[in-house]
N, C-alpha and C. Protein backbone atom coordinates (compact mmCIF):
# COMPACT_ATOMS: atom_id res chain seq x y z
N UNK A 1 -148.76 -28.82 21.18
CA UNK A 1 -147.85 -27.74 21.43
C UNK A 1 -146.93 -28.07 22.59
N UNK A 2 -147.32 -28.64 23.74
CA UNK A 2 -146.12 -28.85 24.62
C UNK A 2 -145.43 -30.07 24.39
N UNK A 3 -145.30 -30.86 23.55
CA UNK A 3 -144.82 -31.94 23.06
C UNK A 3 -143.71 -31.25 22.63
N UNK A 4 -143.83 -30.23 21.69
CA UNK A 4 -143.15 -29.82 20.69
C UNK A 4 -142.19 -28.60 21.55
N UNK A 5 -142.99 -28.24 22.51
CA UNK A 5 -142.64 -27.30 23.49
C UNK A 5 -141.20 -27.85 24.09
N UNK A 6 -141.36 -29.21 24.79
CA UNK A 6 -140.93 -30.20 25.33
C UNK A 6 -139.65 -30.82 24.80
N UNK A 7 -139.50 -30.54 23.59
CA UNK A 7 -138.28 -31.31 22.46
C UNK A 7 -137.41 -29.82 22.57
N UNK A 8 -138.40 -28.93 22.41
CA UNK A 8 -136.97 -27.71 22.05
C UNK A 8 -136.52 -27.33 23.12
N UNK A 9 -137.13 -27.34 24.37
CA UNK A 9 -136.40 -27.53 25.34
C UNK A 9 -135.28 -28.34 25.96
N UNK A 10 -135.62 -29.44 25.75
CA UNK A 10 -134.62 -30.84 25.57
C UNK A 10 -133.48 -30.50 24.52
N UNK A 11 -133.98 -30.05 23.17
CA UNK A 11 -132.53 -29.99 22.05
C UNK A 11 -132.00 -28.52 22.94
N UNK A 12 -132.43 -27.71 23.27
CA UNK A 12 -131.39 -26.37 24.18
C UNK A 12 -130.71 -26.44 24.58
N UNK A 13 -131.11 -27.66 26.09
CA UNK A 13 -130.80 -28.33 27.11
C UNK A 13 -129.18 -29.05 26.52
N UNK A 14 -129.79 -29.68 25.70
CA UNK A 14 -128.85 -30.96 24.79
C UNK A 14 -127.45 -30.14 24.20
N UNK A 15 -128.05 -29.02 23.48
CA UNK A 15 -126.49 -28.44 23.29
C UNK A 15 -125.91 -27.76 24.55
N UNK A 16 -126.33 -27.10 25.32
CA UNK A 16 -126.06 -26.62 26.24
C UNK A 16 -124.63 -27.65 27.37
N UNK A 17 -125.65 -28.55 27.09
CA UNK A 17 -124.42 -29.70 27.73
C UNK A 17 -123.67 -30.33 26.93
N UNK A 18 -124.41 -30.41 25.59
CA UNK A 18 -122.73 -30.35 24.28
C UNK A 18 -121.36 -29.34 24.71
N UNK A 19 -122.18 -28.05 24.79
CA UNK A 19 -121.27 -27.02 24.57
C UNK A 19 -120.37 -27.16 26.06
N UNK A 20 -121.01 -27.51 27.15
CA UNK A 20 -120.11 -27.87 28.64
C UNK A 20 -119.37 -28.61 28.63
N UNK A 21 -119.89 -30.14 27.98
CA UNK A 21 -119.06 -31.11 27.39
C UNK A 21 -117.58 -30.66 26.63
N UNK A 22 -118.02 -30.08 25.72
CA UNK A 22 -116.40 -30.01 24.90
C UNK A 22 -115.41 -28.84 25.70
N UNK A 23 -116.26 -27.78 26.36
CA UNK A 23 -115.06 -27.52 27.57
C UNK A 23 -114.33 -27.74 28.10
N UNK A 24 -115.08 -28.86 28.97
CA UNK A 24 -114.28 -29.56 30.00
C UNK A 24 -113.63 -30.47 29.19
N UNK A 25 -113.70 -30.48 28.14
CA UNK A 25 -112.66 -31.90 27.41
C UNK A 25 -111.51 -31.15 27.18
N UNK A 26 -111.69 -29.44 26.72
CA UNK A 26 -110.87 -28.53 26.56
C UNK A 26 -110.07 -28.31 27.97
N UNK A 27 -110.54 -27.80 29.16
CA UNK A 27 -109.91 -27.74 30.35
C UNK A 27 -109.11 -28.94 30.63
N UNK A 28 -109.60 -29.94 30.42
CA UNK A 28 -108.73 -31.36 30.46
C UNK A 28 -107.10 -31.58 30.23
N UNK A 29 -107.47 -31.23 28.51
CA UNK A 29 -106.98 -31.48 27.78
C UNK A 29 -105.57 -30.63 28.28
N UNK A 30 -105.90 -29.08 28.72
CA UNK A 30 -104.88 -27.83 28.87
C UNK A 30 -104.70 -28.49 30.36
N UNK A 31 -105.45 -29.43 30.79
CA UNK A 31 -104.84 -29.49 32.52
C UNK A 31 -103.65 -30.62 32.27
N UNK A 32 -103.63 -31.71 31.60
CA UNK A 32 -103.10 -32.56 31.13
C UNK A 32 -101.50 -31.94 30.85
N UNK A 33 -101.90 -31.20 29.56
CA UNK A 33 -100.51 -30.33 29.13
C UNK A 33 -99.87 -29.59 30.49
N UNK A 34 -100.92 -29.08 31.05
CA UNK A 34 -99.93 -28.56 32.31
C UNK A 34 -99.28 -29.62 33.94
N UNK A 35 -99.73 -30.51 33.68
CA UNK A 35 -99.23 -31.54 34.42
C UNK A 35 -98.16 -31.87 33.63
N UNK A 36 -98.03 -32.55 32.25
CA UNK A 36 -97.13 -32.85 31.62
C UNK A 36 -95.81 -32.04 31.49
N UNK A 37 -96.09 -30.75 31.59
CA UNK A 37 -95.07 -30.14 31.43
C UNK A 37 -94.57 -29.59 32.91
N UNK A 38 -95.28 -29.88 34.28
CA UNK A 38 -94.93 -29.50 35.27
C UNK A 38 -93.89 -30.51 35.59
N UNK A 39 -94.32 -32.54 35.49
CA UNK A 39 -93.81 -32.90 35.22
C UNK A 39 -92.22 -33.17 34.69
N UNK A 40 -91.92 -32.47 33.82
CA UNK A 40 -90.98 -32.15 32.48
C UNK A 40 -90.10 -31.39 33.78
N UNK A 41 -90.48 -30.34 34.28
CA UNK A 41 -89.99 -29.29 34.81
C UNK A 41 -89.33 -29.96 36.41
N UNK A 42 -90.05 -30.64 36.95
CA UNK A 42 -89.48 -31.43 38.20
C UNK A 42 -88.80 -32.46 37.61
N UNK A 43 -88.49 -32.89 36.52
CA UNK A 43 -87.45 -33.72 36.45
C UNK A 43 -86.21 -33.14 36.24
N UNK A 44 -86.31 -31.58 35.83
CA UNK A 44 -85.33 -31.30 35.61
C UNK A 44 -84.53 -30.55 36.75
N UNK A 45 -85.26 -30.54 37.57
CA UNK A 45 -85.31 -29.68 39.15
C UNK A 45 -84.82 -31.00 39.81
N UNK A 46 -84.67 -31.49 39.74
CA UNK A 46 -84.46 -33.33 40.44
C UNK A 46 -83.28 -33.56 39.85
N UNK A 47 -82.73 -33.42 38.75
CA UNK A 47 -81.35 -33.83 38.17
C UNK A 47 -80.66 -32.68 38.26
N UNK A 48 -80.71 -31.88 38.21
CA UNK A 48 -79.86 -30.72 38.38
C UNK A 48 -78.98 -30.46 40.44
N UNK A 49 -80.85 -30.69 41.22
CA UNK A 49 -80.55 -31.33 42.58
C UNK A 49 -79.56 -31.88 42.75
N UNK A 50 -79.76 -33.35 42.26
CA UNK A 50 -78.76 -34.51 42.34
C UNK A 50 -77.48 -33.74 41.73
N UNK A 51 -77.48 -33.22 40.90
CA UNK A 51 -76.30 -32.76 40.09
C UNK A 51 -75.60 -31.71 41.43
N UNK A 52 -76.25 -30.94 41.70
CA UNK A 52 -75.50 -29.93 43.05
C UNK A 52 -75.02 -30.80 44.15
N UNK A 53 -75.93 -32.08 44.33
CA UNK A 53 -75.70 -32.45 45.99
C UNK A 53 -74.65 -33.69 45.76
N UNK A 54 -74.30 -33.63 43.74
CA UNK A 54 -72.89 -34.73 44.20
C UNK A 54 -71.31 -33.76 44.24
N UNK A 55 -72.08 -32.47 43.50
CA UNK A 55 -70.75 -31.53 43.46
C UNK A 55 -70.39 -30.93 45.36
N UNK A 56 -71.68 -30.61 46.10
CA UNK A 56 -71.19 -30.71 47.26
C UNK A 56 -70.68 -30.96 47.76
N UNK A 57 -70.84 -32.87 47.88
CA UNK A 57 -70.49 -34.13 48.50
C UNK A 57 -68.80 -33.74 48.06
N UNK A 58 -68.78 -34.43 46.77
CA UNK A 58 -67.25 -33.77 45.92
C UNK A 58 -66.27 -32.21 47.09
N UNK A 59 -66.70 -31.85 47.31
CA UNK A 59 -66.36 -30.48 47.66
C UNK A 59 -66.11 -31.12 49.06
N UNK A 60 -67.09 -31.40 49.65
CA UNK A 60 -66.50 -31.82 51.38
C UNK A 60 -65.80 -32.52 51.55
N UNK A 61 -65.69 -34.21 50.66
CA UNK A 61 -64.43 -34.49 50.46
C UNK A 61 -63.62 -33.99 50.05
N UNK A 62 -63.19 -32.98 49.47
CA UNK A 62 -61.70 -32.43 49.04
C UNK A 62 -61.93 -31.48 50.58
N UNK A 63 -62.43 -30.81 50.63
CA UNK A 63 -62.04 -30.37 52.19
C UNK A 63 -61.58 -30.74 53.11
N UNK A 64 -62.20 -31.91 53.16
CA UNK A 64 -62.16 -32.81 54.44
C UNK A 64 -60.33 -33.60 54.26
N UNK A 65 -60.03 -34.18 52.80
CA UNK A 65 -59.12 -34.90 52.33
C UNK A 65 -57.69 -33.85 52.40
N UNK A 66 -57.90 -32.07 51.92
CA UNK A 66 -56.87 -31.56 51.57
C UNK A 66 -56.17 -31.66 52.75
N UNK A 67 -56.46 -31.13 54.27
CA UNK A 67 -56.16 -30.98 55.30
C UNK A 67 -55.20 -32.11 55.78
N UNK A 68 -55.79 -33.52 55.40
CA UNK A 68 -54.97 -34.65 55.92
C UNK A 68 -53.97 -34.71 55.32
N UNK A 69 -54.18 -34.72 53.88
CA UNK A 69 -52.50 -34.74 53.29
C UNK A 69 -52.29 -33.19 52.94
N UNK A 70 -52.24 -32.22 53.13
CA UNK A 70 -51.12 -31.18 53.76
C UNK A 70 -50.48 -31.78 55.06
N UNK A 71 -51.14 -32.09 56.00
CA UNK A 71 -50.83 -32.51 57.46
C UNK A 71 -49.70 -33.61 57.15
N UNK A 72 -50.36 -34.37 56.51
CA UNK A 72 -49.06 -35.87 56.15
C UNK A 72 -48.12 -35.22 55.31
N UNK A 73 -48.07 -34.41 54.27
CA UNK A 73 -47.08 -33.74 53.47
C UNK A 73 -45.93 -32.81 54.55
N UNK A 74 -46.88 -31.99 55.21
CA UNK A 74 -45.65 -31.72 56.08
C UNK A 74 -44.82 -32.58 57.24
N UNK A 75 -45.55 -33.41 57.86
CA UNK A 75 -45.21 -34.57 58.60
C UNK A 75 -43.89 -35.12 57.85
N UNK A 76 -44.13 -35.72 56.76
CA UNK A 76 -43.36 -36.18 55.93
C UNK A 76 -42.20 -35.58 55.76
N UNK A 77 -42.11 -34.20 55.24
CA UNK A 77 -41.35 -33.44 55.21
C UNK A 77 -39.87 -33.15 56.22
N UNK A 78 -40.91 -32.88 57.35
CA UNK A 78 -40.28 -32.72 58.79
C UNK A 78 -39.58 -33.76 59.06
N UNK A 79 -40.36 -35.03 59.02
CA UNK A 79 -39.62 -36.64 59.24
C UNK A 79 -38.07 -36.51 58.31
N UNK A 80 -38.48 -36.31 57.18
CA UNK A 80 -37.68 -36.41 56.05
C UNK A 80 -35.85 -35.38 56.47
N UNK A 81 -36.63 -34.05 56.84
CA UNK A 81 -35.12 -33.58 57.20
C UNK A 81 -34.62 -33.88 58.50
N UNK A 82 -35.86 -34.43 59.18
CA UNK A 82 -34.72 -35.52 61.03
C UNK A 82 -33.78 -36.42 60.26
N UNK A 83 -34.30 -37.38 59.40
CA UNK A 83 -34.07 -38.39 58.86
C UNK A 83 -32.99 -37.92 57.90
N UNK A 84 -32.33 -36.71 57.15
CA UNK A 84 -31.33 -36.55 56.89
C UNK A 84 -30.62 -35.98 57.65
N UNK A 85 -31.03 -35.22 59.03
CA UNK A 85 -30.25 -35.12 59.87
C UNK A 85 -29.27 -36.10 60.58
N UNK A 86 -30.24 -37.36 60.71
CA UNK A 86 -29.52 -38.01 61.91
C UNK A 86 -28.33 -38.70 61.21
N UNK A 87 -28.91 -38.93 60.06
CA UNK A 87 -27.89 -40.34 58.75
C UNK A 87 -26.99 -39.29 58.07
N UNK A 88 -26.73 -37.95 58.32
CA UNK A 88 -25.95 -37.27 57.26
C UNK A 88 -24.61 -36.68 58.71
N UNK A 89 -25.05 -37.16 59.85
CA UNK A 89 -23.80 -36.71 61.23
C UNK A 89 -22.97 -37.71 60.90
């Protein structure tokens, strides 16, 4: 009798850690997918990034650029009517 006692305890035991087993293959499996797709999600958080911080960049140069040539456009300008001033006496 405890031989026999002894086995059905063991086969209990045995599914018991079957049944833990395919859980955690299950939790895995859904941890996997959620890495993968967190993954997925920071790449797209990363190119879009890059995508803002070249339209920035873009933007401070034209800021930075409009100022100089307005400045030289009017310079120019100004030069331009001395310069028909002096050659048109």
């Amino acid at each position: 009798m405890t031989l026999e006692h002894e086995y059905q305890l063991s086969e209990i035991e045995r599914q018991k850690l079957s049944k833990e087993s395919a859980n955690l293959r299950h939790q895995l499996k859904q941890l996997e997918a959620d890495r993968k797709s967190l993954a997925d999600e920071y790449i797209k958080l990363k190119t879009g990034y890059m995508s803002l911080t070249d339209d920035i960049q873009r933007e401070v140069c034209v800021n930075f650029i409009l100022p100089l040539i307005f400045d030289c456009t009017t310079e120019l300008v100004e030069f331009s009517g001395l310069y028909i001033k002096i050659y048109t006496q």
